[in-house]
N, C-alpha and C. Protein backbone atom coordinates (compact mmCIF):
# COMPACT_ATOMS: atom_id res chain seq x y z
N UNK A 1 -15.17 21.84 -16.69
CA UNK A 1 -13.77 21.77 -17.05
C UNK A 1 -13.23 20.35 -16.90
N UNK A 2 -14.07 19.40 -16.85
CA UNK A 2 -13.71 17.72 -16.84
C UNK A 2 -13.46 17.80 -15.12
N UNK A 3 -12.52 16.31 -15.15
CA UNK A 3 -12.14 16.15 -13.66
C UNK A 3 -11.52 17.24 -13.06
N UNK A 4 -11.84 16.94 -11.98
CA UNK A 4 -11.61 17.85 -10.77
C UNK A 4 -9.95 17.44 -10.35
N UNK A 5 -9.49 18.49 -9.70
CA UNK A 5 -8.03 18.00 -8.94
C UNK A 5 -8.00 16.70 -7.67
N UNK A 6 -9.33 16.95 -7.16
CA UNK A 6 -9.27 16.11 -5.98
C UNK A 6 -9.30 14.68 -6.32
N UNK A 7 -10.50 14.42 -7.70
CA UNK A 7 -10.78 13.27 -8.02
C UNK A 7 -9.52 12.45 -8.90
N UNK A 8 -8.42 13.43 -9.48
CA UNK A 8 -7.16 12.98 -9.77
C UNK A 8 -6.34 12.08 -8.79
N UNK A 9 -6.38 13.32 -7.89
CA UNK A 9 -5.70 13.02 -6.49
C UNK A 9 -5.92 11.85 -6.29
N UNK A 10 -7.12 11.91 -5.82
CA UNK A 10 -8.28 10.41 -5.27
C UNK A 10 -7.70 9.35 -6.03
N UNK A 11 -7.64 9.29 -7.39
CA UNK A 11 -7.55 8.17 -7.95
C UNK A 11 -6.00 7.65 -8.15
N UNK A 12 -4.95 8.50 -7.89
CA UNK A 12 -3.32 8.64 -7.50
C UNK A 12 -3.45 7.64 -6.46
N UNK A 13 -4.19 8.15 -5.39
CA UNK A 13 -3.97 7.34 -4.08
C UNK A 13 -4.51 5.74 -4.53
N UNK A 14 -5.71 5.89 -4.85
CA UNK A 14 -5.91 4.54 -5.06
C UNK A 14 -5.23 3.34 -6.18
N UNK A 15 -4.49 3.68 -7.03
CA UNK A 15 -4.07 3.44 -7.75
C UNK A 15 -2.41 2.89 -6.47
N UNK A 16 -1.89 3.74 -6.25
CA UNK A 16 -0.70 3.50 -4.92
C UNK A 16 -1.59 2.59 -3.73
N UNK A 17 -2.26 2.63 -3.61
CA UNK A 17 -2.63 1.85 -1.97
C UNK A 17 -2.45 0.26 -2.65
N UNK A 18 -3.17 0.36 -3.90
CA UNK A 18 -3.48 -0.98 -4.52
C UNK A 18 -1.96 -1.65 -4.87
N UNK A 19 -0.72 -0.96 -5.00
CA UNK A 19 0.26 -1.23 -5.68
C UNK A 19 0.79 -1.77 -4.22
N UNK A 20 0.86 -1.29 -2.95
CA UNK A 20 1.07 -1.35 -1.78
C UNK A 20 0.63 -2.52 -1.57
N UNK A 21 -0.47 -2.75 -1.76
CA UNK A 21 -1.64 -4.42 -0.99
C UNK A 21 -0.79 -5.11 -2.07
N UNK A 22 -0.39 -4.96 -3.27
CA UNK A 22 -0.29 -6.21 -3.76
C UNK A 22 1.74 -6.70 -3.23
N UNK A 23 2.52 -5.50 -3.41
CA UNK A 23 3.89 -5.57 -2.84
C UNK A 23 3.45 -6.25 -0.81
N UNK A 24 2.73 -5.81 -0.78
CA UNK A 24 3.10 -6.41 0.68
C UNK A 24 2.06 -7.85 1.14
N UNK A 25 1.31 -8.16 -0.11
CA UNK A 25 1.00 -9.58 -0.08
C UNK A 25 2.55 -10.62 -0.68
N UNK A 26 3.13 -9.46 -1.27
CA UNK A 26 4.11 -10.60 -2.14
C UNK A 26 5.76 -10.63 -1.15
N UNK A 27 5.42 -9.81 -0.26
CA UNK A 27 6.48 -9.72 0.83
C UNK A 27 7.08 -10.88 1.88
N UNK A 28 8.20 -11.24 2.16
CA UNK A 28 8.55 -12.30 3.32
C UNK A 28 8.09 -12.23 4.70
N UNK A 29 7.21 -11.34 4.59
CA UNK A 29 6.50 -11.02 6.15
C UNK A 29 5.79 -11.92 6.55
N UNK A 30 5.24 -12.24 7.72
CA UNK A 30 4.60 -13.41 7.58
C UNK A 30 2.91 -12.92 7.80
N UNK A 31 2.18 -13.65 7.93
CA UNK A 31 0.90 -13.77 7.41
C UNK A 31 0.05 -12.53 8.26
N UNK A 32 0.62 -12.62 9.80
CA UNK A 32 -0.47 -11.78 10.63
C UNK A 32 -0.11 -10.59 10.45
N UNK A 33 1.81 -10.01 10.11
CA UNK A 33 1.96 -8.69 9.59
C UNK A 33 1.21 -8.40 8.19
N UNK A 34 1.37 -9.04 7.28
CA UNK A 34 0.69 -8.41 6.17
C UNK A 34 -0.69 -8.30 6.00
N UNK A 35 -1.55 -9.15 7.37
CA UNK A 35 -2.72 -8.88 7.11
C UNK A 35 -3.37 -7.30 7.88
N UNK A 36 -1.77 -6.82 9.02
CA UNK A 36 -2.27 -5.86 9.84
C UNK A 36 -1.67 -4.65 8.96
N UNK A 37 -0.26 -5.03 8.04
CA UNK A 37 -0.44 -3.76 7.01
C UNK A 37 -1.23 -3.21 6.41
N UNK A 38 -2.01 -4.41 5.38
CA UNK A 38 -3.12 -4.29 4.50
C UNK A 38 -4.49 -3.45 5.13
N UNK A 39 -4.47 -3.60 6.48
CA UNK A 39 -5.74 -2.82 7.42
C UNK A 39 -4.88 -1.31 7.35
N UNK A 40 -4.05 -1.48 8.11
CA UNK A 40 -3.41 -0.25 8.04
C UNK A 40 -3.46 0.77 6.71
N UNK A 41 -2.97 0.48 5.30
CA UNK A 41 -3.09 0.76 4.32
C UNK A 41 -4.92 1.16 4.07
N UNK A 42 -5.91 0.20 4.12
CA UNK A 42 -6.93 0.34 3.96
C UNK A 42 -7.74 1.60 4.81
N UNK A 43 -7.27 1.07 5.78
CA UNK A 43 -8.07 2.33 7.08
C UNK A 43 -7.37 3.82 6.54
N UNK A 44 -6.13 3.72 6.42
CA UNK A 44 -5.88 5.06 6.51
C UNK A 44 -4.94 5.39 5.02
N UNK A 45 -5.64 5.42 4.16
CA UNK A 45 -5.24 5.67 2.92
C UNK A 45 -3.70 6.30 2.50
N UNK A 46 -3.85 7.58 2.61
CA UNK A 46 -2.76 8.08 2.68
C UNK A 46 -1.50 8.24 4.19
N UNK A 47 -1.84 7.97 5.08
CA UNK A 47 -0.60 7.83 6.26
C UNK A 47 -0.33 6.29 6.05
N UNK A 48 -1.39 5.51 5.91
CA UNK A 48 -0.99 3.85 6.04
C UNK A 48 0.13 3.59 4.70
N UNK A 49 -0.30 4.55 3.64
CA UNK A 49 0.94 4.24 2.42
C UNK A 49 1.98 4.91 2.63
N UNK A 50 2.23 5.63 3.56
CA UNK A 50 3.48 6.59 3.75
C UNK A 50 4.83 5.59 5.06
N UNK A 51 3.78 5.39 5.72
CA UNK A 51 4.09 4.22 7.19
C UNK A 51 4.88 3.10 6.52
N UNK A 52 3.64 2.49 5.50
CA UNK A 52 4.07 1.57 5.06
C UNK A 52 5.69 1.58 3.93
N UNK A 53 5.12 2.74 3.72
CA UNK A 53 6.68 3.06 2.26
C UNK A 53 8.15 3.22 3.49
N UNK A 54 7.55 3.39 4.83
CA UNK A 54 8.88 4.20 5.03
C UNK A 54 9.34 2.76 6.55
N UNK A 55 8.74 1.75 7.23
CA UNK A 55 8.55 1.13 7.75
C UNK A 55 8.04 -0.55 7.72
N UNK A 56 7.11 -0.43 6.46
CA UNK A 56 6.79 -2.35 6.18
C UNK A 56 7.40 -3.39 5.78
N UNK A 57 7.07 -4.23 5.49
CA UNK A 57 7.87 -5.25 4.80
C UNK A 57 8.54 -4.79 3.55
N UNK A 58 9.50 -5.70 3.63
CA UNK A 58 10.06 -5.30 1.71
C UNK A 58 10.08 -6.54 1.01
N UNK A 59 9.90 -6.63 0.29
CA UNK A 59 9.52 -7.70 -0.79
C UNK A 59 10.80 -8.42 -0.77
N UNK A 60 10.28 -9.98 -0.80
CA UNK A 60 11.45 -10.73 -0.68
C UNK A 60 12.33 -10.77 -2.36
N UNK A 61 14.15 -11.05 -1.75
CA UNK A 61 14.97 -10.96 -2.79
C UNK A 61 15.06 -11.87 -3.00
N UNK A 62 14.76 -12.72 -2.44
CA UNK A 62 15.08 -14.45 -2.23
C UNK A 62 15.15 -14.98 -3.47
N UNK A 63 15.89 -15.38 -4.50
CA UNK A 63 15.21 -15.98 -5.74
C UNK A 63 15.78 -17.41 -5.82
N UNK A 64 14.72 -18.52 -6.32
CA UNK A 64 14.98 -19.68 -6.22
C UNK A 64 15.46 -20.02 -7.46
């Protein structure tokens, strides 16, 4: 019956974790937080993107 639900799933998450690493490389945080988000995010897929959505950096407004 083609893909599976999980492998949807699976690829939802990864598709979001990746959107996550790149918003919180582009964030005003400074270097040692975004490198301990990005672990965070990595290690724990789905709680590290939830932590992070509801607790991390937010992307700077700053515009020059």
């Amino acid at each position: 019956m083609g893909i599976e639900v999980g492998g949807i799933l699976g690829l939802i998450i990864l598709v979001l974790d990746i959107w996550a690493i790149i918003n919180i490389i582009g964030s005003a945080a400074s270097t040692g937080a975004k490198v301990l988000w990005i672990v965070v995010v990595l290690l724990l897929p789905v709680l590290g993107l939830i932590l992070w959505f509801l607790m991390g950096p937010k992307k700077s407004t700053a515009m020059a």
